[in-house]
Protein backbone atom coordinates (compact mmCIF):
# COMPACT_ATOMS: atom_id res chain seq x y z
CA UNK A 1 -7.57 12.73 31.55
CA UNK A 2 -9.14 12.86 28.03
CA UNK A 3 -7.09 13.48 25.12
CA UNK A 4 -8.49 15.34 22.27
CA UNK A 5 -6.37 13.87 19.34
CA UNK A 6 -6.65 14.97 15.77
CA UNK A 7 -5.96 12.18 12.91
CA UNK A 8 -5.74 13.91 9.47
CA UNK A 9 -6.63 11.06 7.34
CA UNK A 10 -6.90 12.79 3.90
CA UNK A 11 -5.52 9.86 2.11
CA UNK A 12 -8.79 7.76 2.58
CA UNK A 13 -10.68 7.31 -0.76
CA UNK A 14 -11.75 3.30 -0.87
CA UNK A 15 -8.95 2.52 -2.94
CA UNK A 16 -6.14 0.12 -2.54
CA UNK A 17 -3.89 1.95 -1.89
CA UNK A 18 -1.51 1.46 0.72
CA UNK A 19 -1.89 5.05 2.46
CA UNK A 20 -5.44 4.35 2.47
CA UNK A 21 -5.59 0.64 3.92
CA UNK A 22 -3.44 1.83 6.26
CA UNK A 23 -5.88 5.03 7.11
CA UNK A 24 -8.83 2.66 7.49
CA UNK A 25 -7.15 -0.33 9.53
CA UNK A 26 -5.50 2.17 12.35
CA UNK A 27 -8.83 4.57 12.67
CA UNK A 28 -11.33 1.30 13.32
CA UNK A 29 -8.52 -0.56 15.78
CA UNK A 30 -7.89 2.66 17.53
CA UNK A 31 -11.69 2.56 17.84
CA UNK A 32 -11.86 -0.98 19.28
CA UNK A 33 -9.13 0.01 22.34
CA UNK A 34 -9.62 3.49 23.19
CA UNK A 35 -13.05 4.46 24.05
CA UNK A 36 -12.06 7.70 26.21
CA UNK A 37 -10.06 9.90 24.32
CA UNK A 38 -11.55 12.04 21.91
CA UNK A 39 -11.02 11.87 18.08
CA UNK A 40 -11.20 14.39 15.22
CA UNK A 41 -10.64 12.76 11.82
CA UNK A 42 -9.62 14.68 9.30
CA UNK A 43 -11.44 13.46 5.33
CA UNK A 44 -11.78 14.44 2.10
CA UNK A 45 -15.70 15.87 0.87
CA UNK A 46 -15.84 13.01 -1.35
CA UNK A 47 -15.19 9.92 1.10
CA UNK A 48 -18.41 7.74 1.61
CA UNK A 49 -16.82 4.62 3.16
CA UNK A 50 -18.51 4.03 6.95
CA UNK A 51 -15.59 3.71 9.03
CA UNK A 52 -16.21 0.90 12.37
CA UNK A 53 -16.03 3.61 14.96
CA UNK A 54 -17.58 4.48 18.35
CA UNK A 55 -19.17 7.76 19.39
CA UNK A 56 -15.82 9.43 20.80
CA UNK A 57 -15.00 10.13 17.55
CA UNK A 58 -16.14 12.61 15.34
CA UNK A 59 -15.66 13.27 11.43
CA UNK A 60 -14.70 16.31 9.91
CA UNK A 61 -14.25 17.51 5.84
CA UNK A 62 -11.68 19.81 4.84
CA UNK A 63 -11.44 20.37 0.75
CA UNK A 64 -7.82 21.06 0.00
CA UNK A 65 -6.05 17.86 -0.90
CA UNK A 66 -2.94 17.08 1.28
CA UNK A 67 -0.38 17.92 -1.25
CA UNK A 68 -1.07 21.93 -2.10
CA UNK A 69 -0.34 25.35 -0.95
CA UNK A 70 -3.86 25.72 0.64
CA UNK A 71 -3.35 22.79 3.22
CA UNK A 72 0.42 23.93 4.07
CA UNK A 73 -1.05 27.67 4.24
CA UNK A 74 -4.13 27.12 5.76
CA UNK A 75 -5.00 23.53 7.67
CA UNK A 76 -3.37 25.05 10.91
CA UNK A 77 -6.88 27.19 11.04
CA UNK A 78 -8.59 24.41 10.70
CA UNK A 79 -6.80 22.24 13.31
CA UNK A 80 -7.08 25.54 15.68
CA UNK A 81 -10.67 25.47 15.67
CA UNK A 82 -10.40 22.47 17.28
CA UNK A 83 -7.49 23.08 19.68
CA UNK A 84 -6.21 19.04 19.78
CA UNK A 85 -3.49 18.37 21.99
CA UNK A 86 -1.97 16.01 19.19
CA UNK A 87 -2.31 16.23 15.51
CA UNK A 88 -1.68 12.68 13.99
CA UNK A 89 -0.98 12.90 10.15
CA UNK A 90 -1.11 9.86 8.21
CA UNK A 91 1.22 10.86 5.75
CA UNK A 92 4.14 13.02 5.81
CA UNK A 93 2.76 16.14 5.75
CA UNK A 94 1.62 18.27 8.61
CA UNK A 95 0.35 21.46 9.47
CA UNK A 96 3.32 23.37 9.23
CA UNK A 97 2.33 26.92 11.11
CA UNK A 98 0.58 24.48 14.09
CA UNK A 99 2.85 24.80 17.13
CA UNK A 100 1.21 21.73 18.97
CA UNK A 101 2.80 18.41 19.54
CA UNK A 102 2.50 15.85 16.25
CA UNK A 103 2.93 12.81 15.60
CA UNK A 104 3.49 11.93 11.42
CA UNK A 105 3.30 8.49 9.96
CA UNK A 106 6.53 8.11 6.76
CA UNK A 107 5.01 5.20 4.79
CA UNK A 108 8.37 5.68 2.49
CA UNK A 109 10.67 8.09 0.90
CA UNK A 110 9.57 7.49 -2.95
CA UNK A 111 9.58 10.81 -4.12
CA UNK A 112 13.14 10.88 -3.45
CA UNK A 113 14.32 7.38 -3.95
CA UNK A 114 12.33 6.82 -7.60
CA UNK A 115 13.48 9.01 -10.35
CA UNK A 116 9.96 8.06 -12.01
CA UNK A 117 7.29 9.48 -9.24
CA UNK A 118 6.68 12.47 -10.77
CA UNK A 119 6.53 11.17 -14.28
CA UNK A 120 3.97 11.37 -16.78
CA UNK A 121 3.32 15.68 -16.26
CA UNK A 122 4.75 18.35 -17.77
CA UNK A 123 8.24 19.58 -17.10
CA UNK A 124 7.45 22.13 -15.31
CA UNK A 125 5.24 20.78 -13.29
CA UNK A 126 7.40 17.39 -12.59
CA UNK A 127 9.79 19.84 -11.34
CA UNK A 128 7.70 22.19 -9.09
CA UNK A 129 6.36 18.50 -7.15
CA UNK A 130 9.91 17.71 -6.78
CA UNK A 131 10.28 20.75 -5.33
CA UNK A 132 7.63 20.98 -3.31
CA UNK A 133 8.68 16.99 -1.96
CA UNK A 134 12.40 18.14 -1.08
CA UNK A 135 10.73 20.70 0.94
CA UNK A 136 7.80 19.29 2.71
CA UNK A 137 9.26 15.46 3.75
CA UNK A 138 11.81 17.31 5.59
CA UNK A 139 10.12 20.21 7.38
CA UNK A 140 7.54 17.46 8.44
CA UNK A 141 10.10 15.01 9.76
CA UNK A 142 11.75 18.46 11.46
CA UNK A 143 8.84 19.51 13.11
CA UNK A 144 7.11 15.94 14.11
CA UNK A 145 8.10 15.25 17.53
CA UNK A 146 8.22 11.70 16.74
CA UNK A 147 7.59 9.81 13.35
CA UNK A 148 6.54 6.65 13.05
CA UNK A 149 8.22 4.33 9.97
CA UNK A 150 6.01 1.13 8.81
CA UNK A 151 9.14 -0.73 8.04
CA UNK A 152 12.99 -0.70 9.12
CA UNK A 153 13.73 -0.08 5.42
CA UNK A 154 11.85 3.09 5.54
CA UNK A 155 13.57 3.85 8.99
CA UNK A 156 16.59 3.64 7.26
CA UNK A 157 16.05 5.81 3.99
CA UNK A 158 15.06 8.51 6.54
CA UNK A 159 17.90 8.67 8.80
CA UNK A 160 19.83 8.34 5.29
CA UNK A 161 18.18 11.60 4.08
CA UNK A 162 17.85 13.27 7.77
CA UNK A 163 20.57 12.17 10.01
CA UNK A 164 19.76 14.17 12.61
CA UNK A 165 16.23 12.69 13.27
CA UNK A 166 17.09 9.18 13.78
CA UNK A 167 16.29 9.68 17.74
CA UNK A 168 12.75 10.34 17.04
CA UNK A 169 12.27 7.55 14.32
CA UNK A 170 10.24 4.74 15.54
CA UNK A 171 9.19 1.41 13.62
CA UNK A 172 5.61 0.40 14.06
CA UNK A 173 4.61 -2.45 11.71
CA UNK A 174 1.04 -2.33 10.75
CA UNK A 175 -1.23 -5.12 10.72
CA UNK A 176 -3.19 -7.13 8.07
CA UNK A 177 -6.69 -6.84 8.49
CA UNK A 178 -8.70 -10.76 8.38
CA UNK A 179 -9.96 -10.30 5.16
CA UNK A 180 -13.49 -11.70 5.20
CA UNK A 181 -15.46 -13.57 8.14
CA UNK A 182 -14.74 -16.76 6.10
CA UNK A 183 -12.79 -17.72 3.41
CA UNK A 184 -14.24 -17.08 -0.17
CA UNK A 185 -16.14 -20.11 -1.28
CA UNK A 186 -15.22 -22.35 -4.61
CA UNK A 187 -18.94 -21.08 -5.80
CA UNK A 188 -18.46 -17.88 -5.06
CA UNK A 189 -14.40 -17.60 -6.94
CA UNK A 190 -16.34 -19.45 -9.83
CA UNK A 191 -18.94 -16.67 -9.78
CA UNK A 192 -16.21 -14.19 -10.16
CA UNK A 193 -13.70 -15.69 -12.87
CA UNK A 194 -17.04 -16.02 -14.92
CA UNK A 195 -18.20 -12.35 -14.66
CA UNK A 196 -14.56 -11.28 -15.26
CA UNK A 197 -14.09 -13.65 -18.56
CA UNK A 198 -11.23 -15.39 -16.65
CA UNK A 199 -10.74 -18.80 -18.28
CA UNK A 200 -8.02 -21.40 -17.12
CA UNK A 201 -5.24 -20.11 -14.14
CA UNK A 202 -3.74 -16.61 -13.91
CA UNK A 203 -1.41 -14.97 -11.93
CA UNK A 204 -2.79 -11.58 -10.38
CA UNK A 205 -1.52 -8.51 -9.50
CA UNK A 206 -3.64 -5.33 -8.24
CA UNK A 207 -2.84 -1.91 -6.83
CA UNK A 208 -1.45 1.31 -8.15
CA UNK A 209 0.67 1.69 -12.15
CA UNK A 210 3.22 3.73 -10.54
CA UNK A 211 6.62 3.07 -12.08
CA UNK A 212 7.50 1.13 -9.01
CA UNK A 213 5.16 -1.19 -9.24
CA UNK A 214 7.39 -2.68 -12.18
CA UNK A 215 4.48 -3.67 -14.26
CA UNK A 216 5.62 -3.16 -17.92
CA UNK A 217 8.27 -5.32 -16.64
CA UNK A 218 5.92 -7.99 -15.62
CA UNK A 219 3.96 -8.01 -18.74
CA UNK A 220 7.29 -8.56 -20.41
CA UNK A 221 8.67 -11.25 -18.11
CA UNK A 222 5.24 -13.33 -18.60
CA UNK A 223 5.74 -13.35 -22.34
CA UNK A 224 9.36 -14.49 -21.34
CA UNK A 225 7.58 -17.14 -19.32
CA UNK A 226 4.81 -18.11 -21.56
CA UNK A 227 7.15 -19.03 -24.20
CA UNK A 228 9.17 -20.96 -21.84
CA UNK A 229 6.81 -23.32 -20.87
CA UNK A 230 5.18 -24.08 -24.44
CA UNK A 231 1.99 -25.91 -24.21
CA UNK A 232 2.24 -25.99 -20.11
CA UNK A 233 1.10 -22.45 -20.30
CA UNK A 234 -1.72 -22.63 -22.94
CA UNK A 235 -3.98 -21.96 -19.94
CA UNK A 236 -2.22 -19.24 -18.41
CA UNK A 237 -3.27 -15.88 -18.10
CA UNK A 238 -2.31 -12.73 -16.75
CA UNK A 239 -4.52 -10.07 -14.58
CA UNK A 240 -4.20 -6.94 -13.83
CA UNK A 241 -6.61 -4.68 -11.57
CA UNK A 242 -5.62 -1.48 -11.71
CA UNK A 243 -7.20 2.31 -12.66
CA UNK A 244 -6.42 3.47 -16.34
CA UNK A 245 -4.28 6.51 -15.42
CA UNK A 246 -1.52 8.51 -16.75
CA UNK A 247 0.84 5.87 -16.34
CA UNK A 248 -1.08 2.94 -17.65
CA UNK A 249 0.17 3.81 -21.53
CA UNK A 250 3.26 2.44 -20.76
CA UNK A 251 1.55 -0.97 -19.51
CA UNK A 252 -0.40 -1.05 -22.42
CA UNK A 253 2.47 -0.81 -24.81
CA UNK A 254 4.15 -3.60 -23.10
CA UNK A 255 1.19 -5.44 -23.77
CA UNK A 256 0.74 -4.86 -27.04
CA UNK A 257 4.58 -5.01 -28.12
CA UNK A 258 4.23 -8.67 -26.87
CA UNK A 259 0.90 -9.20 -28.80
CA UNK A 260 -0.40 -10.29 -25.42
CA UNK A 261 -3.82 -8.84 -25.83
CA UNK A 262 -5.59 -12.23 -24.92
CA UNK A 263 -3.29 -13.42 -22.61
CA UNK A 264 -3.13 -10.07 -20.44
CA UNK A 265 -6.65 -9.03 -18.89
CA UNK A 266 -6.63 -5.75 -17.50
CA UNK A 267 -10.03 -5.29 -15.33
CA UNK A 268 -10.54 -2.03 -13.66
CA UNK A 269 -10.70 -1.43 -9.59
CA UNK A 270 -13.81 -3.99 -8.51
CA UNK A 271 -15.12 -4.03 -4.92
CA UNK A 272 -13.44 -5.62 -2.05
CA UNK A 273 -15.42 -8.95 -1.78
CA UNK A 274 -15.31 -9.52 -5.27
CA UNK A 275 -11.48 -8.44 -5.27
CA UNK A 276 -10.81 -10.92 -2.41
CA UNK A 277 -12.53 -13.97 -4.39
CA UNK A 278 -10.50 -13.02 -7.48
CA UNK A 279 -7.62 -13.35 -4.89
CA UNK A 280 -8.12 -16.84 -3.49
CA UNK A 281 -8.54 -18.42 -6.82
CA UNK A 282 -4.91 -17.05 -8.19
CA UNK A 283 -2.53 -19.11 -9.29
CA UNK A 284 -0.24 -16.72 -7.54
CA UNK A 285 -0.27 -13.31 -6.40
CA UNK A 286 3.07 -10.88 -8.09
CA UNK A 287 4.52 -8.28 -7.03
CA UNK A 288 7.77 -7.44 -8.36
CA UNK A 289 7.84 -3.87 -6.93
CA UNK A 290 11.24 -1.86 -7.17
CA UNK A 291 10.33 -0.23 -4.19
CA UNK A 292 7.80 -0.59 -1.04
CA UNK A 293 7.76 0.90 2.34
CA UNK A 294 5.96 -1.74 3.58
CA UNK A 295 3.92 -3.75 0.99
CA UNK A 296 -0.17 -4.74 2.15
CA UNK A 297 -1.68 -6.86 -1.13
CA UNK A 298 1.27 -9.54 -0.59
CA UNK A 299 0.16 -9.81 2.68
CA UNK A 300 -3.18 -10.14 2.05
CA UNK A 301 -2.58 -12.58 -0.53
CA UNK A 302 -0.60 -14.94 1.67
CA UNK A 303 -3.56 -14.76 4.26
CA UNK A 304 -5.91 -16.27 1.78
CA UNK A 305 -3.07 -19.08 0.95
CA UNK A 306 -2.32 -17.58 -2.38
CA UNK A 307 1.88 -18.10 -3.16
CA UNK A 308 3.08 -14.83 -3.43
CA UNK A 309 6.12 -13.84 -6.04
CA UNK A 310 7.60 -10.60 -4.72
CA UNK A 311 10.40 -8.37 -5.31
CA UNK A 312 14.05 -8.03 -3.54
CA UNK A 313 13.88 -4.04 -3.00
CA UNK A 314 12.80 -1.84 -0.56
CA UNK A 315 11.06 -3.12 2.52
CA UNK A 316 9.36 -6.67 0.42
CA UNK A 317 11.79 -8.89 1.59
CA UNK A 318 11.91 -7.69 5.58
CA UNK A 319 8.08 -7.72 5.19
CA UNK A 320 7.37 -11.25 3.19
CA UNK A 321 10.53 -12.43 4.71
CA UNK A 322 10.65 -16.65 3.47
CA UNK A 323 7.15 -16.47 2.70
CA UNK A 324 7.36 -15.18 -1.20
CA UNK A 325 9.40 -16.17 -4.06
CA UNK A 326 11.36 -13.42 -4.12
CA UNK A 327 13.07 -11.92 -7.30
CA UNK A 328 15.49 -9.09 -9.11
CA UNK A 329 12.99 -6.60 -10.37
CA UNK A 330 15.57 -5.43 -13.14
CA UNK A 331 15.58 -8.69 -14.19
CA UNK A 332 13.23 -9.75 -16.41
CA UNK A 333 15.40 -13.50 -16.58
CA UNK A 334 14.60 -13.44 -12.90
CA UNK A 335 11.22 -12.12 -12.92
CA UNK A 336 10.04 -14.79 -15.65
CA UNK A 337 12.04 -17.61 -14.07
CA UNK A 338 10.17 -17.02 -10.89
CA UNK A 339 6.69 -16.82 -13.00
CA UNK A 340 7.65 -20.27 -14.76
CA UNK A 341 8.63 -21.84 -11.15
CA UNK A 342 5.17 -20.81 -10.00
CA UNK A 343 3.66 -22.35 -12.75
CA UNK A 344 5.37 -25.20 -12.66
CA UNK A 345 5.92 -26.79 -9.30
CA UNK A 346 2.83 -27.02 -7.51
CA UNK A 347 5.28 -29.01 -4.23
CA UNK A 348 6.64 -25.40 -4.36
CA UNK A 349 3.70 -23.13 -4.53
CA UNK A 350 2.79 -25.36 -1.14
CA UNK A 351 5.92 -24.43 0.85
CA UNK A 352 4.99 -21.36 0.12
CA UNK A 353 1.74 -21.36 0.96
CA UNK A 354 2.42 -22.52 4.39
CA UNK A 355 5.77 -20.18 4.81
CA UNK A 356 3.06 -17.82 4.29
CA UNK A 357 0.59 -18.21 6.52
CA UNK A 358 3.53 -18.09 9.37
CA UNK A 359 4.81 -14.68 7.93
CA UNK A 360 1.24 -13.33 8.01
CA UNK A 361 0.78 -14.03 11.47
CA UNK A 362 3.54 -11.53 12.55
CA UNK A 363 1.56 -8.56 11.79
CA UNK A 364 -1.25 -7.58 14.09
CA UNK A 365 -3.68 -4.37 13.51
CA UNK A 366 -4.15 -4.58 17.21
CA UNK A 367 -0.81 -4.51 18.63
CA UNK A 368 -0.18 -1.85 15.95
CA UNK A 369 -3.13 0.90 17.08
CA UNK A 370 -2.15 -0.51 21.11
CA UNK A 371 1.84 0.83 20.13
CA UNK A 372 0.26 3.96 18.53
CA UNK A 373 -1.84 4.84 21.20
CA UNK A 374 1.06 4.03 23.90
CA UNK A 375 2.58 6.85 21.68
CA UNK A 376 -0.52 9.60 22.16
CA UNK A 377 0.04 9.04 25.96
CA UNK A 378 3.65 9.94 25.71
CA UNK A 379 3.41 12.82 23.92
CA UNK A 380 0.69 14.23 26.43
C-alpha cells in the first residue's frame, strides 16, 4: 500500500553544514530505493539546490524557520493539508499539535551540552533560546514515536537527559556521499591553490565558527606549532573556510593576537567542486571539535586520502575511530603536538591515510536511507 510520508527538511540551505548534508544525502538515497511511496518535502522559500529525486516526490515551501513560535504554532496546518501518515523531521523539532505518527532525527544535544551555543546575542535573548531548547528537544523526543540518533554518543546524551525514552532511541549511522565521479586532478588542485593565493602546504579546516568547533584554539595551537618546527614550517599555512558571522570575532582575535595574519587565510564558503579540490591537496584536514554528534567533513576528508587530525569528544572518536590523529581539544600542547606530527612525519600521515580509507568504508548512504525506510514501514 502507498505511504504518503512527509520529510520536513527545513535545514537545507547548500551549506556545509552537517544538518544539511545530512538533509540532502537521505532525500536523494531514499529516492534511489523507494519509488512507490509518496513524498512531501518540507523547504525553506529560499532553497535553489536541485535535489536527485524521482517523480513520487513532491516539494513544498513553508516560510517560518524551524526554530520559532510560528512553526511550533502553526506547521501542524500545514502538515494537515496534506494528511501524511508519517511526518519525518530532520531535526529535533516537530509539529507539536500533529497527532500522527513521527519519526525525528537528534543529530546531538548541543544546546544543552555547550555552555557557548547561544553565545554571541543579547542576554535576553541567549536566555529565551535556552529556554525555548529545554522545552522543545524534550517535547519532540516525548512525542516522536521513535527517534533516530546518528551516533551512539548522541544515543547516550539523550537517554542521559530523557531516561525514559531510551526504548525508542535507535542508532542509524549516516553515510558519506562519493564525493566526485573521480578524484580531483593535480591540474585542477593547482587551479584552485592559485585562485585562492595558497602558496606552499596548509592544513584545512571548513564548516561552521560555532564555539565547538574549537577554532580560536586551533589558530593558537598552530602558532604553538609553527614555532616549534622553525624553518620546517616556513611553508606552512593555515586555512580556514568558513562564513564571517557573529562568532568569527573571536577567530579573528586569535589571529591577530598571534600576528598570524599571513600565515592564517580565512576564505569564505566556495562551491563544492572547488571545496573538494582545496580538500585533496591539504596537508591535512583538522578538526579539533569539543563536541560532534556525528562529524561529516572528517569523513569526507579521509575519502579523498587527506590525514585527518580530529578531536577526542563527543561522537569523533566512535566515528573516525583509528583513522585520525586524535587529540585533547583543551589542550592546546596536544592540539599543536598533533599539528607538528602532521607536519612532520610524512610515514605517519600514510598510516593514516590508509587507516582512513578503511574507516570510510563503514558508512554507507544506502544502507542508511534502506534502515530508514525499514523504519516508515514499521510505523505504518
Amino acid at each position: 500500500m502507498t505511504k504518503k510520508i512527509l520529510i520536513d527538511a527545513r535545514y537545507l540551505d547548500g551549506t556545509y553544514s552537517g544538518i544539511a548534508t545530512y538533509s540532502r544525502c537521505l532525500i536523494e538515497h531514499l529516492a534511489r530505493i523507494d519509488t512507490t511511496n509518496r513524498y512531501y518535502v518540507v523547504i525553506r522559500p529560499g532553497f535553489r539546490e536541485n535535489l536527485r529525486t524521482g517523480p513520487n516526490f513532491e516539494f513544498l515551501t513553508y516560510r517560518p524557520r524551524p526554530i520559532s513560535l510560528p512553526s511550533y504554532l502553526r506547521f501542524h496546518e500545514h502538515v494537515e493539508e496534506i494528511a501524511p501518515d508519517i511526518v519525518h523531521s530532520l531535526a529535533p523539532h516537530v509539529p507539536v499539535f500533529w497527532s500522527g505518527p513521527m519519526l525525528v532525527t537528534v543529530h546531538d544535544l548541543q544546546p544543552f551540552l555547550d555552555p557557548d551555543f547561544s553565545a554571541k546575542r543579547t542576554r535576553t535573548l541567549r536566555a529565551l533560546y535556552n529556554l525555548f531548547y529545554r522545552w522543545a528537544y524534550p517535547t519532540t523526543i516525548a512525542k516522536a514515536k521513535w527517534v533516530i540518533c546518528d551516533s551512539h554518543a548522541t544515543r547516550d546524551d539523550v537517554a542521559r537527559l530523557l531516561p525514559g525514552s531510551l526504548a525508542k532511541l535507535i542508532v542509524v549511522p549516516p553515510g558519506i556521499e562519493p564525493v566526485t565521479e573521480e578524484p580531483p586532478s593535480p591540474a585542477r588542485i593547482e587551479s584552485i591553490r592559485a585562485k585562492a593565493n595558497i602558496p606552499g602546504r596548509y592544513f584545512l579546516y571548513y564548516g561552521s565558527t560555532r564555539p565547538n568547533k574549537n577554532l580560536p584554539n586551533l589558530v593558537k595551537a598552530f602558532a604553538r606549532a609553527l614555532r616549534e618546527l622553525g624553518d620546517e614550517g616556513q611553508d606552512l599555512r593555515l586555512v580556514l573556510v568558513l562564513r564571517r558571522d557573529r562568532f568569527f570575532r573571536d577567530i579573528a582575535r586569535a589571529i591577530h593576537s598571534r600576528q598570524l595574519d599571513d600565515r592564517v587565510l580565512v576564505l569564505d564558503p566556495i562551491p563544492n567542486d572547488e571545496r573538494q579540490a582545496l580538500l585533496a591537496g591539504a596537508l591535512a584536514f583538522v578538526f579539533p571539535s569539543k563536541y560532534e554528534g556525528f562529524g561529516f567533513p572528517p569523513l569526507e576528508a579521509m575519502q579523498l586520502d587527506v590525514p585527518v587530525l580530529g578531536g577526542t569528544s563527543g561522537a569523533l572518536p566512535e566515528v573516525l575511530g583509528d583513522g585520525a590523529l586524535l587529540v585533547d581539544p583543551d589542550s592546546l600542547d596536544d592540539i599543536a603536538a598533533g599539528l607538528t606530527r602532521l607536519a612532520r612525519d610524512a610515514e605517519h600521515r600514510q598510516d593514516l591515510i590508509a587507516r582512513g580509507r578503511r574507516q570510510v568504508a563503514r558508512f554507507d548512504w544506502d544502507e542508511c536511507a534502506q534502515r530508514i525506510h525499514d523504519i516508515y514501514n514499521l510505523l505504518v
